[in-house]
C-alpha atoms as a PDB file:
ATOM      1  CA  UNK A   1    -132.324 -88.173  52.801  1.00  0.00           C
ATOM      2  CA  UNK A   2    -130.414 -85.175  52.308  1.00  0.00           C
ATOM      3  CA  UNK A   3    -132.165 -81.612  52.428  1.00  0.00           C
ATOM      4  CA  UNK A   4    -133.743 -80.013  49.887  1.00  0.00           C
ATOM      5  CA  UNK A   5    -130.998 -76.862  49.335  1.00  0.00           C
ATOM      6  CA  UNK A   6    -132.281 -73.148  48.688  1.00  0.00           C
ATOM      7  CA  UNK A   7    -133.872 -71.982  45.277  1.00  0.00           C
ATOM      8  CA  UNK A   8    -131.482 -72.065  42.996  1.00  0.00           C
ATOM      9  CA  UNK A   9    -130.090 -68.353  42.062  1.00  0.00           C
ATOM     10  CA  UNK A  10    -133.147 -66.662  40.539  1.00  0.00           C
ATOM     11  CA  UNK A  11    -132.378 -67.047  36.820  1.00  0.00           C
ATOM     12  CA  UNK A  12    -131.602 -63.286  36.172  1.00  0.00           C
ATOM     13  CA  UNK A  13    -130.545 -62.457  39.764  1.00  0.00           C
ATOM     14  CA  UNK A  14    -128.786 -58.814  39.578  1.00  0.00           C
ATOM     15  CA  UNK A  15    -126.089 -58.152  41.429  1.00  0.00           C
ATOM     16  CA  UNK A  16    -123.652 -55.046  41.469  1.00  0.00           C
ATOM     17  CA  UNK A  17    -121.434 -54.909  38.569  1.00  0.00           C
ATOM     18  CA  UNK A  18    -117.660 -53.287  38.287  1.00  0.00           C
ATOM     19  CA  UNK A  19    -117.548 -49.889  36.766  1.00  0.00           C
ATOM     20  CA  UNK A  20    -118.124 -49.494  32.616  1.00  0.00           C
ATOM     21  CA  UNK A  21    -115.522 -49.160  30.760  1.00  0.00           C
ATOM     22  CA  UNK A  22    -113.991 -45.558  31.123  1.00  0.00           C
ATOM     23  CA  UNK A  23    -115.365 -45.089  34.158  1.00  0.00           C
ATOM     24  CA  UNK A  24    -113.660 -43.184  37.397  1.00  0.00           C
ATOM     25  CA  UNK A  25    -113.184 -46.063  39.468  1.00  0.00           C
ATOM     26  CA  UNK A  26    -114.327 -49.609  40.298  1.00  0.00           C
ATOM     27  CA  UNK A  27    -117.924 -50.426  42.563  1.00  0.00           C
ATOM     28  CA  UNK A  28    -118.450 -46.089  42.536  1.00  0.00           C
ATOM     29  CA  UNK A  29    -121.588 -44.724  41.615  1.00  0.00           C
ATOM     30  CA  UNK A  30    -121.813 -45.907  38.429  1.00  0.00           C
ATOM     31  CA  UNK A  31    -121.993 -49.228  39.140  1.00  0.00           C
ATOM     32  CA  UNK A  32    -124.297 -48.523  42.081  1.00  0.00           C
ATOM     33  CA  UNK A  33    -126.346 -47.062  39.207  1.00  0.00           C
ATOM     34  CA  UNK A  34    -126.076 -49.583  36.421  1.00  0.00           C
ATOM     35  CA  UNK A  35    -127.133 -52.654  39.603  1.00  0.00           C
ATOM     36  CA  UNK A  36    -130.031 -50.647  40.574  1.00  0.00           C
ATOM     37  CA  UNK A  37    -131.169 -49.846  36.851  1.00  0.00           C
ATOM     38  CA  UNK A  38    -130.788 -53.526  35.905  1.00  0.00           C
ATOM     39  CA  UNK A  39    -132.198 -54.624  39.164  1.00  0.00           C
ATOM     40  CA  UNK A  40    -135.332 -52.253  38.279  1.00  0.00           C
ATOM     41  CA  UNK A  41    -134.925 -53.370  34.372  1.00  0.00           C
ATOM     42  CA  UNK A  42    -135.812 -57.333  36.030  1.00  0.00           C
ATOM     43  CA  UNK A  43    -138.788 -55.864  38.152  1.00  0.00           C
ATOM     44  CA  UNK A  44    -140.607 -54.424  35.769  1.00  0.00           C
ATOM     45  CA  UNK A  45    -139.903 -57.187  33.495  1.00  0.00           C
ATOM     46  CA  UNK A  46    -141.804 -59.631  35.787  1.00  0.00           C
ATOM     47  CA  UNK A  47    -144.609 -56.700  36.264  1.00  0.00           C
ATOM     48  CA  UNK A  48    -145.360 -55.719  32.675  1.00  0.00           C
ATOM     49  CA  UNK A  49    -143.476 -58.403  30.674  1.00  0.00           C
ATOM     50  CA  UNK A  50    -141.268 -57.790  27.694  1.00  0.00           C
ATOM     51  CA  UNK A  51    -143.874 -55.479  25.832  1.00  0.00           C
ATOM     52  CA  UNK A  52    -144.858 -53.720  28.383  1.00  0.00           C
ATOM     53  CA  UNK A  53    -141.105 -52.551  29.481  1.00  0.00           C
ATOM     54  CA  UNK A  54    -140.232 -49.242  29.288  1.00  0.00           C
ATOM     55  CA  UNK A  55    -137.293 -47.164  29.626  1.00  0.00           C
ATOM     56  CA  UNK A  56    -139.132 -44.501  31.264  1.00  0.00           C
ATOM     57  CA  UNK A  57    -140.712 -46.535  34.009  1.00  0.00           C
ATOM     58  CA  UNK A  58    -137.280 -48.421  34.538  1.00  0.00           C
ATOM     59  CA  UNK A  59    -135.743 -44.660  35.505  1.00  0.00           C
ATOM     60  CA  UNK A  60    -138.150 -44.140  37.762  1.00  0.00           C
ATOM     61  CA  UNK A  61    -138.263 -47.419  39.665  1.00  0.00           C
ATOM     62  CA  UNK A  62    -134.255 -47.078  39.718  1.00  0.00           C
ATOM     63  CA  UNK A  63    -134.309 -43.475  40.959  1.00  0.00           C
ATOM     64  CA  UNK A  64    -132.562 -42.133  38.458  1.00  0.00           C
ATOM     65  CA  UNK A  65    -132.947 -39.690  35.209  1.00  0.00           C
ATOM     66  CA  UNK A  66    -134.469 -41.472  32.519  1.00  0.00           C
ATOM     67  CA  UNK A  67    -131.891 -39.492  30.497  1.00  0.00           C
ATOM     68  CA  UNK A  68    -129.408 -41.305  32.518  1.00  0.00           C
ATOM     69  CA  UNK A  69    -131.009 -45.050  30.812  1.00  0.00           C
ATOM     70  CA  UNK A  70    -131.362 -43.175  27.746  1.00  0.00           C
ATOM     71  CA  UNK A  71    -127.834 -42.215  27.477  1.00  0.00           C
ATOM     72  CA  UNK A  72    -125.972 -45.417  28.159  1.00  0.00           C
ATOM     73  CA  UNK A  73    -128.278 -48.013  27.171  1.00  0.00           C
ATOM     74  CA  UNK A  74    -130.709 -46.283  24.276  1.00  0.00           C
ATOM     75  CA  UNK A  75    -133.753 -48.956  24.221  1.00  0.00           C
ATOM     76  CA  UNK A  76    -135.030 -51.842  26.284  1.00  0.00           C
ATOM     77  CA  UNK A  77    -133.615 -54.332  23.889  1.00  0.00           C
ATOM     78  CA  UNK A  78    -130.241 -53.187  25.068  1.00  0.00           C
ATOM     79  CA  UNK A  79    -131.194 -53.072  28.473  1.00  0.00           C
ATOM     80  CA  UNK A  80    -132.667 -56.357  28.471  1.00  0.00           C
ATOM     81  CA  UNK A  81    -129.515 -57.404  27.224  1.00  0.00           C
ATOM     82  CA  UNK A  82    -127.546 -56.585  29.461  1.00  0.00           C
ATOM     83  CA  UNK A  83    -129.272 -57.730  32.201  1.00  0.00           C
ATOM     84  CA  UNK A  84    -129.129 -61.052  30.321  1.00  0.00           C
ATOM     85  CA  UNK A  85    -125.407 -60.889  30.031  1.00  0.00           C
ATOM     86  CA  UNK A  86    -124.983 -60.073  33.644  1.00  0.00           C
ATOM     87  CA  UNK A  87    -127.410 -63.002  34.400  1.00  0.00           C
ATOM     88  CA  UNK A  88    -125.080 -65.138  32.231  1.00  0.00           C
ATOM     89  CA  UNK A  89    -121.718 -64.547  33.969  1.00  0.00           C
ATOM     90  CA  UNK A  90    -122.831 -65.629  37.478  1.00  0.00           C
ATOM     91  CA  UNK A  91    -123.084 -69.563  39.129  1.00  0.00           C
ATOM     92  CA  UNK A  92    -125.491 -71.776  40.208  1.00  0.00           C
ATOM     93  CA  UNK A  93    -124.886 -73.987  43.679  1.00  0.00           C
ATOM     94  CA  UNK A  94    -125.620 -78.026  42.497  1.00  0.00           C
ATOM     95  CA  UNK A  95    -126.473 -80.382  45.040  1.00  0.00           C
ATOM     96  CA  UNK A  96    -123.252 -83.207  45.742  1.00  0.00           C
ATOM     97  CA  UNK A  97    -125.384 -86.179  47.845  1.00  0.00           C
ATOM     98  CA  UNK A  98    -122.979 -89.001  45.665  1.00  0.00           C
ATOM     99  CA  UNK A  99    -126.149 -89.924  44.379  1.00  0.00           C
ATOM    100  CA  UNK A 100    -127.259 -89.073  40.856  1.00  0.00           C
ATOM    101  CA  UNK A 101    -131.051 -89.558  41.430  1.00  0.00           C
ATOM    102  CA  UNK A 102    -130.912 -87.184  44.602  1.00  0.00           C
ATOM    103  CA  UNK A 103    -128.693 -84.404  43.151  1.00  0.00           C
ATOM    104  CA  UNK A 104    -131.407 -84.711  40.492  1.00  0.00           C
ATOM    105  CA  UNK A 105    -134.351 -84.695  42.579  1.00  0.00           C
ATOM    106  CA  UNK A 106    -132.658 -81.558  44.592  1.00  0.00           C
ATOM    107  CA  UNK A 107    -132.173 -80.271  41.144  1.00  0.00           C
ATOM    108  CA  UNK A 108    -135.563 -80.383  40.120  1.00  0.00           C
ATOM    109  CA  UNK A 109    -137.242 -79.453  43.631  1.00  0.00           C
ATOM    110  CA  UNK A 110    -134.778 -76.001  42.944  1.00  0.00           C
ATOM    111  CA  UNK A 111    -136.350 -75.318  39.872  1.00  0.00           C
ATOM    112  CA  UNK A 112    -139.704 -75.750  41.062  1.00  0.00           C
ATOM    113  CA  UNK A 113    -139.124 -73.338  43.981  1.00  0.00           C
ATOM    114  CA  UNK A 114    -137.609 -70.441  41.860  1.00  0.00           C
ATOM    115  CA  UNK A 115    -140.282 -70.868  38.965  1.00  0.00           C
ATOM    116  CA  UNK A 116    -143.594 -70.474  41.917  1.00  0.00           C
ATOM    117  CA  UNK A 117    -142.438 -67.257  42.462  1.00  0.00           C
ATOM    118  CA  UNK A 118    -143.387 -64.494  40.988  1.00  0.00           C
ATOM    119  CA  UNK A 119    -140.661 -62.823  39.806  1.00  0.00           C
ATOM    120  CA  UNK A 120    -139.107 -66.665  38.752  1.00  0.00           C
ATOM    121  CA  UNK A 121    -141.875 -67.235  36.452  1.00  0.00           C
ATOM    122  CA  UNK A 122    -142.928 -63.371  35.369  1.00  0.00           C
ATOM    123  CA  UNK A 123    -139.145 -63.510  34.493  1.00  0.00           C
ATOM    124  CA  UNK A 124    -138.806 -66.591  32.344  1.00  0.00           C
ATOM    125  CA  UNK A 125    -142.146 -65.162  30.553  1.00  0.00           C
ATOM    126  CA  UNK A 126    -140.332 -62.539  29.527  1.00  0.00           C
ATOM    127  CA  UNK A 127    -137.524 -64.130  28.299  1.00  0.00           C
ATOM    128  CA  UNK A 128    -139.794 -66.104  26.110  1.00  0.00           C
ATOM    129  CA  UNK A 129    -141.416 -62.855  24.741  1.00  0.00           C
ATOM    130  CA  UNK A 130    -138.159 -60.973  24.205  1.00  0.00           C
ATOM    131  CA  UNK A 131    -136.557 -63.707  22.147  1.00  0.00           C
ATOM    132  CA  UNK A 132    -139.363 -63.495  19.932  1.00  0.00           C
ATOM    133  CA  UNK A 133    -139.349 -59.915  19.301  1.00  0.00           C
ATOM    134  CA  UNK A 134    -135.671 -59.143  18.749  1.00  0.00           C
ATOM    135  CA  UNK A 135    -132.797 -61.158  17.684  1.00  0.00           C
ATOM    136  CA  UNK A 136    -130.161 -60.090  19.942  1.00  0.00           C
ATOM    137  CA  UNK A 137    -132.225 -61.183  22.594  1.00  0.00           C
ATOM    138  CA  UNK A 138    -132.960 -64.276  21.490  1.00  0.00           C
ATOM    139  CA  UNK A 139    -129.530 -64.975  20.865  1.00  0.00           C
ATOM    140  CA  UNK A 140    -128.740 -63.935  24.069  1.00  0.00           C
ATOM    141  CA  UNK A 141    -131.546 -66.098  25.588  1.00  0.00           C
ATOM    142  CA  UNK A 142    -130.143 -69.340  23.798  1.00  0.00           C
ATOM    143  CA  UNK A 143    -126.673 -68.609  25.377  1.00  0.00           C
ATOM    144  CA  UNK A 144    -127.900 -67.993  28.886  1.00  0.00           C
ATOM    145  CA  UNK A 145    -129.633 -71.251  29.079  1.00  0.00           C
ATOM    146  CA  UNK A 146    -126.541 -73.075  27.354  1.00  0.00           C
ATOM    147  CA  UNK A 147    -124.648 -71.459  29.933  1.00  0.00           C
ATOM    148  CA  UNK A 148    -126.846 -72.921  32.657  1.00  0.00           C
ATOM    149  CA  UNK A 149    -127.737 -76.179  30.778  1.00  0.00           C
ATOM    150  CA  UNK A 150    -123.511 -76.487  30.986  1.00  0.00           C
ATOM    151  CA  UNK A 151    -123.155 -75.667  34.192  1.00  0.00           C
ATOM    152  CA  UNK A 152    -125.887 -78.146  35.919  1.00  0.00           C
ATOM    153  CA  UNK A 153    -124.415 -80.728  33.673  1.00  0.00           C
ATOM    154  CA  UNK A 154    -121.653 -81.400  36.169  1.00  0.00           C
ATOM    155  CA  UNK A 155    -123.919 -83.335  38.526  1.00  0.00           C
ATOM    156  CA  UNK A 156    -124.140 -85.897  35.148  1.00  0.00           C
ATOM    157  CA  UNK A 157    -120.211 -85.549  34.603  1.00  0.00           C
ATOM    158  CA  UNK A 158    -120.156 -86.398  38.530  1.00  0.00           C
ATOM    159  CA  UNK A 159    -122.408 -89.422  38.360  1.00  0.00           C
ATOM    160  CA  UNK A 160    -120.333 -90.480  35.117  1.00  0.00           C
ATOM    161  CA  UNK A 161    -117.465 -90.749  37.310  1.00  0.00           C
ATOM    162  CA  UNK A 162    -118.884 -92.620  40.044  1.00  0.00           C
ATOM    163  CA  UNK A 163    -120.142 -95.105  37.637  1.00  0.00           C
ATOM    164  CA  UNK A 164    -123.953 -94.744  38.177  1.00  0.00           C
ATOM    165  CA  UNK A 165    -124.387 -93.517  34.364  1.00  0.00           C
ATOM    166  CA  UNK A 166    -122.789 -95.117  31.152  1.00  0.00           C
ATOM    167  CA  UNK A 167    -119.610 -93.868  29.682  1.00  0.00           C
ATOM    168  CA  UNK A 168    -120.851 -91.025  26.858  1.00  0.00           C
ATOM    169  CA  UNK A 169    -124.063 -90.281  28.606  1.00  0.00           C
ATOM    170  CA  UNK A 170    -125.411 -86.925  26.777  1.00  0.00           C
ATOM    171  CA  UNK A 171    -125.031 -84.247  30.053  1.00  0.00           C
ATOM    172  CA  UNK A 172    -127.012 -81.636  28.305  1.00  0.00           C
ATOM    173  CA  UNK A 173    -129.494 -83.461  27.227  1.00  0.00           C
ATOM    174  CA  UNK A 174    -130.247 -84.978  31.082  1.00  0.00           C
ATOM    175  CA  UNK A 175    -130.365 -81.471  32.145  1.00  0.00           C
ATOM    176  CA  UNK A 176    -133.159 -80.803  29.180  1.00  0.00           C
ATOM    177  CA  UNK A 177    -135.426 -83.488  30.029  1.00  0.00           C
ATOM    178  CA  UNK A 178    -134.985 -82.710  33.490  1.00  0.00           C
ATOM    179  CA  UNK A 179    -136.353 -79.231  33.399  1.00  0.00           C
ATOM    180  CA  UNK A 180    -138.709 -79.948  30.236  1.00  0.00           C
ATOM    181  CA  UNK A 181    -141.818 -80.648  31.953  1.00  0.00           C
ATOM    182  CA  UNK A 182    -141.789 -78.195  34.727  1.00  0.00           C
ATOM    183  CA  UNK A 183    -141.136 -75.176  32.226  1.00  0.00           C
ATOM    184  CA  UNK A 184    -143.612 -77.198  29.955  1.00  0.00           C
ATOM    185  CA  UNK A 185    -146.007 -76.678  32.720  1.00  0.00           C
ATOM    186  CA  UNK A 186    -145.121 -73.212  33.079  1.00  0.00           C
ATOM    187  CA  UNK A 187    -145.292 -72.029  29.781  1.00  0.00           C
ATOM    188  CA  UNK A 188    -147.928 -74.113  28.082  1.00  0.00           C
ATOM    189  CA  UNK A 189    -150.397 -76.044  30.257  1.00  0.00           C
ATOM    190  CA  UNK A 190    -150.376 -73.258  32.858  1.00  0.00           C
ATOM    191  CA  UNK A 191    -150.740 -75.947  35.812  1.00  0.00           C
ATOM    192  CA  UNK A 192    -149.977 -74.979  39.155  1.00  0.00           C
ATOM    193  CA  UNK A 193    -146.179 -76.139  39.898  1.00  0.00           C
ATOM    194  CA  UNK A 194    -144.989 -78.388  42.885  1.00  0.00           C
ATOM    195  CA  UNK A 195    -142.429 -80.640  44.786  1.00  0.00           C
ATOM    196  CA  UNK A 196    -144.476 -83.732  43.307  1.00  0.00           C
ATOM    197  CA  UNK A 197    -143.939 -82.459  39.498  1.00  0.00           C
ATOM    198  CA  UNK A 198    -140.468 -82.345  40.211  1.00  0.00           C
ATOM    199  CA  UNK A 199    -139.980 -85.675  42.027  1.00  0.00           C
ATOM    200  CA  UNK A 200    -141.618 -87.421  38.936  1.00  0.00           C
ATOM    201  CA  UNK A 201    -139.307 -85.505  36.337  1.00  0.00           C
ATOM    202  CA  UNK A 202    -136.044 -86.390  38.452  1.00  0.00           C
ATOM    203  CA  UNK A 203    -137.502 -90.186  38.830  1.00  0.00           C
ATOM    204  CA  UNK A 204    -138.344 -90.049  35.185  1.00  0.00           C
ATOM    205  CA  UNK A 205    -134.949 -88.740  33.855  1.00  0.00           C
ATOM    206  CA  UNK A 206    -132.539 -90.605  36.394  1.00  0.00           C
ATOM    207  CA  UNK A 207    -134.304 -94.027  35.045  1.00  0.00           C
ATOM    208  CA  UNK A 208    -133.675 -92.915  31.248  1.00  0.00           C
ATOM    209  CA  UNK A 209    -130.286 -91.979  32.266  1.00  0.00           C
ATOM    210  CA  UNK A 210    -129.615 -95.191  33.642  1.00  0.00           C
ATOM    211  CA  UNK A 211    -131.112 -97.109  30.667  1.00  0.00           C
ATOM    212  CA  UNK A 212    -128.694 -95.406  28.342  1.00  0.00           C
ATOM    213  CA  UNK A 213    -131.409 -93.544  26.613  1.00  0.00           C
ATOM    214  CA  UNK A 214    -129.307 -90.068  26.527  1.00  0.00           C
ATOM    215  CA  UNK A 215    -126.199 -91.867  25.483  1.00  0.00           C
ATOM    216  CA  UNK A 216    -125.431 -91.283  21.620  1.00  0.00           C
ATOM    217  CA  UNK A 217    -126.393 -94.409  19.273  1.00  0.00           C
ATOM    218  CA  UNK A 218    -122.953 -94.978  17.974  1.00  0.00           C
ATOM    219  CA  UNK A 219    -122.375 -95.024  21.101  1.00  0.00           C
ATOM    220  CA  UNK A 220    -124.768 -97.961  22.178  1.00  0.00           C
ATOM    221  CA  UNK A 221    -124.210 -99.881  19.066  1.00  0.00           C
ATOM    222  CA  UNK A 222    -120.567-100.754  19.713  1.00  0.00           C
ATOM    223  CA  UNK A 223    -119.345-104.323  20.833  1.00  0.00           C
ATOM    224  CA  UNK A 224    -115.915-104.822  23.037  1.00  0.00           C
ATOM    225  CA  UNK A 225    -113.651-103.981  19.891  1.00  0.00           C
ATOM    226  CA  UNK A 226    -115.747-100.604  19.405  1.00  0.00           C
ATOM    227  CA  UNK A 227    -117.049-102.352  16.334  1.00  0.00           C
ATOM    228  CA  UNK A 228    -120.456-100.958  15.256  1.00  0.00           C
ATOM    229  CA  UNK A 229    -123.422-103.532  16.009  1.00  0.00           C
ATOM    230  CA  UNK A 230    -126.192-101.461  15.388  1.00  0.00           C
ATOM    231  CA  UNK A 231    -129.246-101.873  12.846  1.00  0.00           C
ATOM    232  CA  UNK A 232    -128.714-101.465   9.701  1.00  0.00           C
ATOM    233  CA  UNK A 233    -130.812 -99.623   6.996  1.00  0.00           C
ATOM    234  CA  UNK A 234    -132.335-101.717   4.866  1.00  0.00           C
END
């Protein structure tokens, strides 16, 4: 059995960013500054949620003039933006066992392990709250969890490959139902998560992955001359 791996990358993790644009030179103060103020931007996001942020209490948690937020990013739905954007750019790590039920299982047990934290789960809140509040967050939201919906969705391409999943099998939508219940259980039935929640989701989805059930119908309903052979409506 191959070890669980570490948390995946918190799903907004901040790390230092080059210098904005105009700026004196690369990794100087200013992108010391804009890390720590997006860094604090992500704490007090998990400690007061979207409503609850402030540009005010971000300066001060940063350490630096709130006239310095003020001036380069001008409200929290900028901020949060950014931080978004940042969050966006980077990678996660994906398991490799050769086995698709593992790498999902390692997938899921991940997931679980970032979203019992705190800051995991105040953070994914958030996200929730901002994308219903302002548009460019929510827009921003959607393409963040593309982005990572994409990225996980090698460990299907992988398994593809190998032949342990049929020819056309939907990626993104094996990531989806992967992570479905255990943000479903976050979000909505508020149940403490664990490693036993994620076991059944990886079981769950590796078996429907296997059965074809994410691979398009036109895609099912083909015989050996890629003639269609599905139902017909009446």
């Amino acid at each position: 059995m191959t070890d669980d791996p570490a948390p995946l990358q918190h799903p907004v993790a901040i790390r230092p960013v080059g210098e904005a644009a105009g700026s004196a030179r690369p990794g100087g103060r200013t992108a010391r500054t804009g890390a720590s103020v997006l860094a604090a931007t992500l704490t007090e996001l998990v400690a007061e949620g979207y409503d609850g942020l402030s540009l005010d209490a971000v300066a001060a948690r940063a350490g630096v003039h709130k006239t310095t937020v003020y001036r380069r990013w001008g409200s929290k739905e900028r901020l949060v933006a950014e931080v978004l954007q940042v969050a966006a750019a980077s990678r996660i790590v994906l398991p490799d066992s050769g086995s698709v039920e593992e790498d999902l299982r390692l997938l899921a047990h991940s997931v679980v392990a970032t979203l019992v934290t705190a800051e995991g789960a105040g953070t994914v809140r958030a996200m929730v709250a901002g994308a219903q509040r302002s548009e460019a967050v929510r827009d921003l939201v959607v393409a963040f969890w593309a982005q990572r919906t994409a990225q996980a969705g090698v460990i299907v391409t992988r398994a593809v490959d190998r032949g342990q999943l049929p020819a056309d099998t939907r990626s993104e939508q094996v990531i989806r139902h992967l992570g479905a219940p255990l943000y479903h259980q976050l979000l909505v039935t508020l149940e403490p998560l664990d490693v036993a929640q994620a076991d059944l989701a990886a079981a769950a989805t590796a078996a429907a992955a296997r059965a074809g059930v994410f691979v398009p119908a036109t895609s099912r309903y083909r015989d050996e001359d890629g003639l269609s052979t599905g139902p017909t409506t009446p």
